[in-house]
C-alpha atoms as a PDB file:
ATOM      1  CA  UNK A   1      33.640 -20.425 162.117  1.00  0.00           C
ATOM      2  CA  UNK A   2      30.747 -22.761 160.958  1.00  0.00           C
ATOM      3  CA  UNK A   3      29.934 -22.918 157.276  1.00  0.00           C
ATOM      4  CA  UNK A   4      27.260 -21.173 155.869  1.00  0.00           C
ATOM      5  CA  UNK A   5      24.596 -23.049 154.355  1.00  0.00           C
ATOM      6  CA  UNK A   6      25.539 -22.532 151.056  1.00  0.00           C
ATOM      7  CA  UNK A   7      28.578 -22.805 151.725  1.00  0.00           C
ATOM      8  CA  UNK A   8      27.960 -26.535 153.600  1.00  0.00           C
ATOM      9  CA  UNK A   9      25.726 -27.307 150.148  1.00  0.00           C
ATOM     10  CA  UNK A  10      28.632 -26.712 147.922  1.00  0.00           C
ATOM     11  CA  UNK A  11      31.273 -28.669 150.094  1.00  0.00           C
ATOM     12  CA  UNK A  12      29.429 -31.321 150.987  1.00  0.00           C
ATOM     13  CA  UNK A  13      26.969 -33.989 149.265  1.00  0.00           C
ATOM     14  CA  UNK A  14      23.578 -32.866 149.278  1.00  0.00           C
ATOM     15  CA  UNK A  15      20.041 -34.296 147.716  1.00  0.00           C
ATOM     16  CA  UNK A  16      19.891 -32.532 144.320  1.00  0.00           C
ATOM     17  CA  UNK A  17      17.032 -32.052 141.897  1.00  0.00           C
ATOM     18  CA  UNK A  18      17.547 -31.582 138.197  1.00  0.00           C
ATOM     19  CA  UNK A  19      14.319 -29.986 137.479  1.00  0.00           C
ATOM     20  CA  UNK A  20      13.061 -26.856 135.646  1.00  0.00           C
ATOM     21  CA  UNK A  21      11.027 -24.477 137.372  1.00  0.00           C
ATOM     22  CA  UNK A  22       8.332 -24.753 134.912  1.00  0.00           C
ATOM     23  CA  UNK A  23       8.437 -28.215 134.902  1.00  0.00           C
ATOM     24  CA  UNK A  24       5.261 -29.837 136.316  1.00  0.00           C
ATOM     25  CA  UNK A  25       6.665 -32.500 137.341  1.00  0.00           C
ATOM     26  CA  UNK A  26       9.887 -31.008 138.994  1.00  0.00           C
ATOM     27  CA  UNK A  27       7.103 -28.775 140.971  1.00  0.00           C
ATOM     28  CA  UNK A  28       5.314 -31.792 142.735  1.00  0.00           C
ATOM     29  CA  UNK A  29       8.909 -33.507 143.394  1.00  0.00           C
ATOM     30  CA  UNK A  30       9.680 -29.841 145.057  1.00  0.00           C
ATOM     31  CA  UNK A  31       6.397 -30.288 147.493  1.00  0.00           C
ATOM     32  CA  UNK A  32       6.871 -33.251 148.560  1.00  0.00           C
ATOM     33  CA  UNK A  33      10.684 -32.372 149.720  1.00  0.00           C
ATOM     34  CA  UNK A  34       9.294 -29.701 151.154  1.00  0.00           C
ATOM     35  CA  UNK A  35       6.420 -31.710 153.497  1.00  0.00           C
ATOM     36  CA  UNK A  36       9.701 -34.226 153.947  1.00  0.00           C
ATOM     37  CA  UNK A  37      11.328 -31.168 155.537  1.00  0.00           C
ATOM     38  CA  UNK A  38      14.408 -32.503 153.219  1.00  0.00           C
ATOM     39  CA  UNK A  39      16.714 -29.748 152.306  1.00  0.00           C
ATOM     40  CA  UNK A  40      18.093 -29.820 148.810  1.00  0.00           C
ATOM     41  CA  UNK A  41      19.626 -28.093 146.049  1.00  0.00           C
ATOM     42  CA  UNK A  42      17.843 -27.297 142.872  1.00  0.00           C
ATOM     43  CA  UNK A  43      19.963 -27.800 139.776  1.00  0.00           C
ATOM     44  CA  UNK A  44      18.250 -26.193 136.751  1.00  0.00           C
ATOM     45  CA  UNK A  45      19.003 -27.776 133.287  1.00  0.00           C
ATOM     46  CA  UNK A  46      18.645 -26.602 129.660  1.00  0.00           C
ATOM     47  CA  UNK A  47      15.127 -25.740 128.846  1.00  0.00           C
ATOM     48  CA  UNK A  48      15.479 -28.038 125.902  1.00  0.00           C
ATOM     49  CA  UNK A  49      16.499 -31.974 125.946  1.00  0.00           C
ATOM     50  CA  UNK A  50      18.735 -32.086 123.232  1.00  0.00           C
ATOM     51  CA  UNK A  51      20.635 -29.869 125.062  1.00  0.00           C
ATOM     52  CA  UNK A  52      21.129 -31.721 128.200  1.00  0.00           C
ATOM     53  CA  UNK A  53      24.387 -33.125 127.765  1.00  0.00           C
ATOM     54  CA  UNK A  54      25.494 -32.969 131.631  1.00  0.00           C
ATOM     55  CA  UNK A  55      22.264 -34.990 132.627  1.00  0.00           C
ATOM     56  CA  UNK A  56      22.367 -37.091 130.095  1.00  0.00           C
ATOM     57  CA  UNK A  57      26.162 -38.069 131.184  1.00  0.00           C
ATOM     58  CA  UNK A  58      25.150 -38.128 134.357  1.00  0.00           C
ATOM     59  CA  UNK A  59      21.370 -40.533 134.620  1.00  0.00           C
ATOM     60  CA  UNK A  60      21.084 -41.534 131.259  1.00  0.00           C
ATOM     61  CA  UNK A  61      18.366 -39.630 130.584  1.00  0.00           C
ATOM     62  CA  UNK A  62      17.507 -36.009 129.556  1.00  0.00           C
ATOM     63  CA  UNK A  63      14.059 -35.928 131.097  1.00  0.00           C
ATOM     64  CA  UNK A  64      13.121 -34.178 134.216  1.00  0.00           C
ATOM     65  CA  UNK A  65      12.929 -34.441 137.170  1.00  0.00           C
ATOM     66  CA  UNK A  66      16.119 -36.509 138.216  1.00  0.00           C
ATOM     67  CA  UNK A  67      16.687 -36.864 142.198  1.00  0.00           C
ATOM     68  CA  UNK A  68      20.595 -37.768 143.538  1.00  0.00           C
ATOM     69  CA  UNK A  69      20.506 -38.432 146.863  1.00  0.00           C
ATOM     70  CA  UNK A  70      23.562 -37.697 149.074  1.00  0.00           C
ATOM     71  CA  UNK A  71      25.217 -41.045 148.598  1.00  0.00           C
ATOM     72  CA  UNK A  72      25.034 -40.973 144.883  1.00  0.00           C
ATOM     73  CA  UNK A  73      21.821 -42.918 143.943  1.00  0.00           C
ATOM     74  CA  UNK A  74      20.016 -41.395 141.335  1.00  0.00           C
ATOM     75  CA  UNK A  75      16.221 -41.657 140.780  1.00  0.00           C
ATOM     76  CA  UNK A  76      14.837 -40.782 137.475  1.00  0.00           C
ATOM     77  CA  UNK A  77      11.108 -39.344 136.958  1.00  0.00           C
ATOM     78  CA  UNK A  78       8.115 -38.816 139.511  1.00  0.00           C
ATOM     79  CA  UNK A  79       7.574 -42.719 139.910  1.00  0.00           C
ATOM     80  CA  UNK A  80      10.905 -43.462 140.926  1.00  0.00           C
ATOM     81  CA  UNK A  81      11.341 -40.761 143.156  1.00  0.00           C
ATOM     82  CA  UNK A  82       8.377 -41.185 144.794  1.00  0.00           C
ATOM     83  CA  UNK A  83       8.870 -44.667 145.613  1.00  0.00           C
ATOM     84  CA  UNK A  84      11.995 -43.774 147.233  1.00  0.00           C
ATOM     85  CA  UNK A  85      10.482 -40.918 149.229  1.00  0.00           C
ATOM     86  CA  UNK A  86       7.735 -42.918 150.433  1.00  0.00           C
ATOM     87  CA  UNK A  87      10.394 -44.397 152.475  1.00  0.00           C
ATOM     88  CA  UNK A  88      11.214 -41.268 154.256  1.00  0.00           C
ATOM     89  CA  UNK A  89       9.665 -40.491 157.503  1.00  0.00           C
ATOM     90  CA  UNK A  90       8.206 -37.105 157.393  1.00  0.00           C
ATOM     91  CA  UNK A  91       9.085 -34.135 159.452  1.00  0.00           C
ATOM     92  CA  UNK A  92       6.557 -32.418 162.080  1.00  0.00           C
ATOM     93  CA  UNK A  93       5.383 -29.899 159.725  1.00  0.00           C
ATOM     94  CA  UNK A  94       4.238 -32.162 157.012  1.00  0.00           C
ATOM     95  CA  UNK A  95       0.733 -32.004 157.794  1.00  0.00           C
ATOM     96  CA  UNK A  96       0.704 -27.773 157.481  1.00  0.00           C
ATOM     97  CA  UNK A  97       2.455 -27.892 154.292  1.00  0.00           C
ATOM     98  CA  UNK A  98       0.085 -30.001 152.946  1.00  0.00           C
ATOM     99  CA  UNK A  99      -2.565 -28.024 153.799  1.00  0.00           C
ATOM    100  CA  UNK A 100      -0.669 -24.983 153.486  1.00  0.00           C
ATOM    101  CA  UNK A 101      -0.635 -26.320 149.271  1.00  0.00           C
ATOM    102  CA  UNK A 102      -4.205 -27.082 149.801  1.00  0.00           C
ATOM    103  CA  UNK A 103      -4.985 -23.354 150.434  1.00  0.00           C
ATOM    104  CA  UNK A 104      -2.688 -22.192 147.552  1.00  0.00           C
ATOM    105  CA  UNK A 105      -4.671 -24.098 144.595  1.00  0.00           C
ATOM    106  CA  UNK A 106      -6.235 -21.025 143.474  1.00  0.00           C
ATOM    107  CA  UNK A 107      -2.576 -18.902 143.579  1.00  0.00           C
ATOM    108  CA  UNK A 108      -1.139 -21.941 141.672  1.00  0.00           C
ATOM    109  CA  UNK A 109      -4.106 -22.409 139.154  1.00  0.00           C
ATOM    110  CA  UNK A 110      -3.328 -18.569 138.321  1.00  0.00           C
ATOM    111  CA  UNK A 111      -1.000 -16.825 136.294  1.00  0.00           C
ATOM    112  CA  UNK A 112       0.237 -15.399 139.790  1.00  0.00           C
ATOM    113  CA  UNK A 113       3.626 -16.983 139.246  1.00  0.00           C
ATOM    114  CA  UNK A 114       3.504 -15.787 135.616  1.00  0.00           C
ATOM    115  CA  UNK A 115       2.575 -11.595 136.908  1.00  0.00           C
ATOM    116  CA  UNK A 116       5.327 -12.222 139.182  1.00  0.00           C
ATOM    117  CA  UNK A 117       8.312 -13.751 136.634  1.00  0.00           C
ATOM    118  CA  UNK A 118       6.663 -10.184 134.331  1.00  0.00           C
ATOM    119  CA  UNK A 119       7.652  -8.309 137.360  1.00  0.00           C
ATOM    120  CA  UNK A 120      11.281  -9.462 137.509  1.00  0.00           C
ATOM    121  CA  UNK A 121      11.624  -9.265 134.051  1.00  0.00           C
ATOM    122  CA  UNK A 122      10.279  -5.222 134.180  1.00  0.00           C
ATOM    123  CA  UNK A 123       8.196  -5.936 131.959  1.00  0.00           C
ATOM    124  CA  UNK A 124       5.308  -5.122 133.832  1.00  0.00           C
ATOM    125  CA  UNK A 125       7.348  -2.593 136.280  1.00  0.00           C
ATOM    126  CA  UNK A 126       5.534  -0.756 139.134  1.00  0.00           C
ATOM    127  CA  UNK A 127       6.136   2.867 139.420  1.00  0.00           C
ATOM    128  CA  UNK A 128       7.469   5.239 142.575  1.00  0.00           C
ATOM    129  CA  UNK A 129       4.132   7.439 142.980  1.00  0.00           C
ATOM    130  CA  UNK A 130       4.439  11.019 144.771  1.00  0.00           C
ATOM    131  CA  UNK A 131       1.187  11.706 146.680  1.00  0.00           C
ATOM    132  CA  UNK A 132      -1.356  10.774 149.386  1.00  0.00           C
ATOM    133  CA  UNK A 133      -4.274   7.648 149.475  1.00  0.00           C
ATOM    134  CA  UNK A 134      -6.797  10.472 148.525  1.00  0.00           C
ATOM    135  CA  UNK A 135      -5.351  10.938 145.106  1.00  0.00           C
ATOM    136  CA  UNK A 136      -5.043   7.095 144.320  1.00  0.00           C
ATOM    137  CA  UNK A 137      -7.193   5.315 142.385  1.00  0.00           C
ATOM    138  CA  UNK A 138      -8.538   1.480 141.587  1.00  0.00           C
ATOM    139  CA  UNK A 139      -9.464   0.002 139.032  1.00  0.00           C
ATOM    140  CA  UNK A 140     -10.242  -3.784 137.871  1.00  0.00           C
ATOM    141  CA  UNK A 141      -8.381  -5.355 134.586  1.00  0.00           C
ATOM    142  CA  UNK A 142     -10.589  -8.391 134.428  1.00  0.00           C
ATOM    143  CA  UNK A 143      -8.467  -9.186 131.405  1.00  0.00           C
ATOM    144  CA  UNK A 144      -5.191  -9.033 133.075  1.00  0.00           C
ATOM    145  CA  UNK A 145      -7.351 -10.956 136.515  1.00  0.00           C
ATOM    146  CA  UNK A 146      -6.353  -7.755 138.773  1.00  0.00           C
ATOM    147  CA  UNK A 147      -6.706  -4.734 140.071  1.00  0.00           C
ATOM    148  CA  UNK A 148      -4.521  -2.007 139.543  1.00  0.00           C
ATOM    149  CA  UNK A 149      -3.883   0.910 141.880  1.00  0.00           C
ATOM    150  CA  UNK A 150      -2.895   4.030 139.716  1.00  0.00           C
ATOM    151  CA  UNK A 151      -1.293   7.841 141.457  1.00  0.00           C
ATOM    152  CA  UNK A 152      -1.000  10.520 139.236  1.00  0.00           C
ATOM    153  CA  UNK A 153      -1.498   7.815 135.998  1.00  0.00           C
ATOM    154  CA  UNK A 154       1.311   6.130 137.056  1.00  0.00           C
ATOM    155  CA  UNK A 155       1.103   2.144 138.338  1.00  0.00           C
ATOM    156  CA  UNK A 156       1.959   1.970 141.717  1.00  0.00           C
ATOM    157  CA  UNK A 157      -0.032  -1.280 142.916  1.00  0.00           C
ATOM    158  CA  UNK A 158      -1.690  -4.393 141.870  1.00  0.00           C
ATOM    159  CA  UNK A 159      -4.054  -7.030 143.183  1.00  0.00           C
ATOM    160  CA  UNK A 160      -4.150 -10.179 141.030  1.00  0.00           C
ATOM    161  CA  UNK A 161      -7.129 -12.766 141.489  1.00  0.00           C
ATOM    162  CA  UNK A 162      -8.456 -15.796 140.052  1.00  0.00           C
ATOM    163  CA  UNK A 163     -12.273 -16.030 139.639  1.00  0.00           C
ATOM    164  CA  UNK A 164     -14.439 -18.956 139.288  1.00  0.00           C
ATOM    165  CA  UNK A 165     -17.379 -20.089 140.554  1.00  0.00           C
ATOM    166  CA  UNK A 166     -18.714 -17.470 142.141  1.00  0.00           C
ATOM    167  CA  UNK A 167     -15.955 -16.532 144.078  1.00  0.00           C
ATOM    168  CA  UNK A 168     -13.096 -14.285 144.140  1.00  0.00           C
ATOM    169  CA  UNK A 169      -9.635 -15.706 145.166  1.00  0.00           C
ATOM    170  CA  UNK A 170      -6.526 -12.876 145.559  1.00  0.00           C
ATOM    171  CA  UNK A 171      -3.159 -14.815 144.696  1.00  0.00           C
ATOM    172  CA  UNK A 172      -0.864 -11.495 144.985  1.00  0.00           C
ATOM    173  CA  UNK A 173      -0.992  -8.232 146.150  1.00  0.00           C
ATOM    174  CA  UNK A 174       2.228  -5.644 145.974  1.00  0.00           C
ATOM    175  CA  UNK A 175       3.091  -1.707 145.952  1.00  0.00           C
ATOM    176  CA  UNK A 176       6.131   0.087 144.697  1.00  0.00           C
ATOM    177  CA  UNK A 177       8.592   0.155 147.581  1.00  0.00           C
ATOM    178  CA  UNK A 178       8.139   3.558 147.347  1.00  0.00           C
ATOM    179  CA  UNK A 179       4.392   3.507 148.974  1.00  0.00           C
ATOM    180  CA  UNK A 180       5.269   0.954 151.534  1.00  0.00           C
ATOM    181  CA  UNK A 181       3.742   1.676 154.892  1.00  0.00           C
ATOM    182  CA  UNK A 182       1.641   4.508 153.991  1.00  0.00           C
ATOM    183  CA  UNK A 183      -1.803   3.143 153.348  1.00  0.00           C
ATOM    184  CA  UNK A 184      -1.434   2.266 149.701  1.00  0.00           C
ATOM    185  CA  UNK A 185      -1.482  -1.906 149.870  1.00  0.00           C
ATOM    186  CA  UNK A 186      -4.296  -1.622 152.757  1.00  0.00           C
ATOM    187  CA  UNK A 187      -6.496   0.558 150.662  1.00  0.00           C
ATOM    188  CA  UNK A 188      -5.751  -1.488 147.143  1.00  0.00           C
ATOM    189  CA  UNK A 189      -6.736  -4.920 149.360  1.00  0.00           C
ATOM    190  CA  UNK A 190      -9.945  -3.245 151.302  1.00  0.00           C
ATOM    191  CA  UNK A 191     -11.362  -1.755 147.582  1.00  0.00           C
ATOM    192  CA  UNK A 192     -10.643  -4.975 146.362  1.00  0.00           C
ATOM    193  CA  UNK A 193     -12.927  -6.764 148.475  1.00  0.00           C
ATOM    194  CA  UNK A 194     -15.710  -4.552 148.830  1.00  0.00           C
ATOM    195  CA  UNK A 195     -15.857  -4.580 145.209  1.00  0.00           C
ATOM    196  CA  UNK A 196     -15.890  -7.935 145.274  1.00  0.00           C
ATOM    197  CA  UNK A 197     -18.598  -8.104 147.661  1.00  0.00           C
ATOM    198  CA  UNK A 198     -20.421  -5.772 145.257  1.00  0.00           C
ATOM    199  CA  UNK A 199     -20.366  -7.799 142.706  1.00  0.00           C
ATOM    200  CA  UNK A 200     -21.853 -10.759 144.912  1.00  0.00           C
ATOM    201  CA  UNK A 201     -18.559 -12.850 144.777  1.00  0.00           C
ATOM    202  CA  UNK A 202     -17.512 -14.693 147.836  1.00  0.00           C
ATOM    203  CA  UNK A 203     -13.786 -13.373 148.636  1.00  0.00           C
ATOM    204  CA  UNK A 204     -10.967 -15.551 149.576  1.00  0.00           C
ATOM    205  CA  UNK A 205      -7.405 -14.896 149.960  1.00  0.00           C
ATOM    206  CA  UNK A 206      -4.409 -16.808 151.547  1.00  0.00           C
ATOM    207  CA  UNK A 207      -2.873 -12.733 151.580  1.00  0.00           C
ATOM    208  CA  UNK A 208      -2.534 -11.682 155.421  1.00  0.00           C
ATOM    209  CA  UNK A 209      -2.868  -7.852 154.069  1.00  0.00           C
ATOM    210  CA  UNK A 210      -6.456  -9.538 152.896  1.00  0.00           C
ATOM    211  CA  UNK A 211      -7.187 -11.438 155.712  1.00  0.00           C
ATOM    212  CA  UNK A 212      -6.886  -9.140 157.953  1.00  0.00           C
ATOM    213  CA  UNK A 213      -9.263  -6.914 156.170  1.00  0.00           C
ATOM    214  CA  UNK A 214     -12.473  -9.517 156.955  1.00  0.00           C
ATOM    215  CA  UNK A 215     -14.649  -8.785 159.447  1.00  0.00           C
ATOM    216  CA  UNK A 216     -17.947 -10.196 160.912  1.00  0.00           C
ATOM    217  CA  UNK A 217     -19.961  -7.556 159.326  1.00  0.00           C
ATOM    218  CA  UNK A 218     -21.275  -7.816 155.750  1.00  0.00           C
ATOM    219  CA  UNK A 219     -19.622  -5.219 154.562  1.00  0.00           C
ATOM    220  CA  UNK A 220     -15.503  -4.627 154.670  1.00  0.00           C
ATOM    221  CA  UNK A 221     -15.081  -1.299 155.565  1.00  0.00           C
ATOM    222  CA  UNK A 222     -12.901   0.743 152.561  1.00  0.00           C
ATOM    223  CA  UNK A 223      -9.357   2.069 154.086  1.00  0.00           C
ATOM    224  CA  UNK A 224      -9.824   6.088 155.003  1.00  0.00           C
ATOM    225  CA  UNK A 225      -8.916   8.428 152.241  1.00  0.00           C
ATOM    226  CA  UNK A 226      -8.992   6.119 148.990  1.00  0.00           C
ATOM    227  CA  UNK A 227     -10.680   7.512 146.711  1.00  0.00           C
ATOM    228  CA  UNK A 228     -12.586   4.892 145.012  1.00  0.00           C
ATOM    229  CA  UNK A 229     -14.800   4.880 141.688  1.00  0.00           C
ATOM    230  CA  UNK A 230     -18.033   3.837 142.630  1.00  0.00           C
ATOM    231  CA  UNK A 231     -18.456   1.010 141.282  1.00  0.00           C
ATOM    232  CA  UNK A 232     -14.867   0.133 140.278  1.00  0.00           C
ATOM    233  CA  UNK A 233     -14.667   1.020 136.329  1.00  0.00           C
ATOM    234  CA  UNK A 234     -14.486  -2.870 134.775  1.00  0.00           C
ATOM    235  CA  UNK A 235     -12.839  -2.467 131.072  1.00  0.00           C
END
């Protein structure tokens, strides 16, 4: 039986980053991989430097990012690693990545990443909701940059945006697992952008639940059977 991919990644020698997730740096080694079409393995290290024993031991250095390739070389910050995949020929999908990360500025300029991490943690937990669309409600949190879609009091949904500029861009939209398929997300992303519209800011999202909400007209037409405060109650 052929190995698994992780299992092939464990066996064999693979192009490794030793990088930190929150790591600036480590993030623009991890797109340009990515338009490379290179596979790799992320190795995370201690969040502080004096505690990097293992990469120090290993590149002389307990600064991130720090690229082995499969035959052992080691390159040690962005410059370095660059220059060595500069070298590389990229794959056929380089170009659409690249603007694939073009389209994504406003998701990455936002704390989208950050609501997201909250969610994991349950800190910030949606809620099963018992009930129909009609009962729901939305309302916008400019200071938490979303909307929230509330049944019975409870959080069920959220929309999270970035705004600048006179426009309006939606980075993340999700609904308890529990209201999956039954109207909830559609209605959260259609009151989203109407209110948007409302408030004469030009909508944008890289969301297909949002994108496929847009329509010629000038007005985007609110999902049947939300019930929707008119306008949207801003705290």
């Amino acid at each position: 039986m052929a190995p698994t991919r992780k299992a092939a990644s464990v066996a064999d020698a693979v192009l490794t980053l030793y990088q930190a997730e929150w790591c600036p740096f480590s993030s623009a080694v991890r797109e340009v991989l990515t338009e490379l079409g290179a596979d790799f393995v992320a190795c995370q290290v201690e969040p502080w430097p004096e505690d990097r024993n293992e990469l120090r031991a290993l590149a002389g250095t307990d600064e991130t990012p720090v690229l082995r390739t499969e035959d052992g070389r080691l390159y040690r910050g962005t410059r370095e690693i660059f220059a060595h995949l500069r070298e590389q020929d990229p794959w056929q999908f380089a170009a659409a990545h690249r603007r694939r990360f073009a389209d994504h500025r406003d998701a990455r300029e936002s704390d989208a990443a950050g609501q997201l991490v909250e969610y994991f943690r349950g800190t910030d937990q949606l809620e099963a909701g018992a009930g129909s669309p009609s009962e729901a409600e939305v309302a916008d949190v400019p200071e938490a940059s979303r909307y929230e879609l509330r049944l019975g009091g409870r959080l069920i949904g959220l929309a999270a945006y970035r705004r600048r500029d006179g426009r309006i861009a939606f980075t993340h939209t999700e609904v308890d697992e529990s209201c999956e398929g039954r109207g909830f997300g559609s209605g959260l992303a259609a009151a989203a952008l109407e209110n948007a519209e409302r408030e004469g800011l030009r909508g944008r999202s890289t969301l297909p639940i949002h994108r496929a909400l847009h329509r010629p007209a000038p007005r985007v037409r609110v999902a049947r059977g939300l019930r929707l405060p008119r306008p949207l109650k801003v705290a």
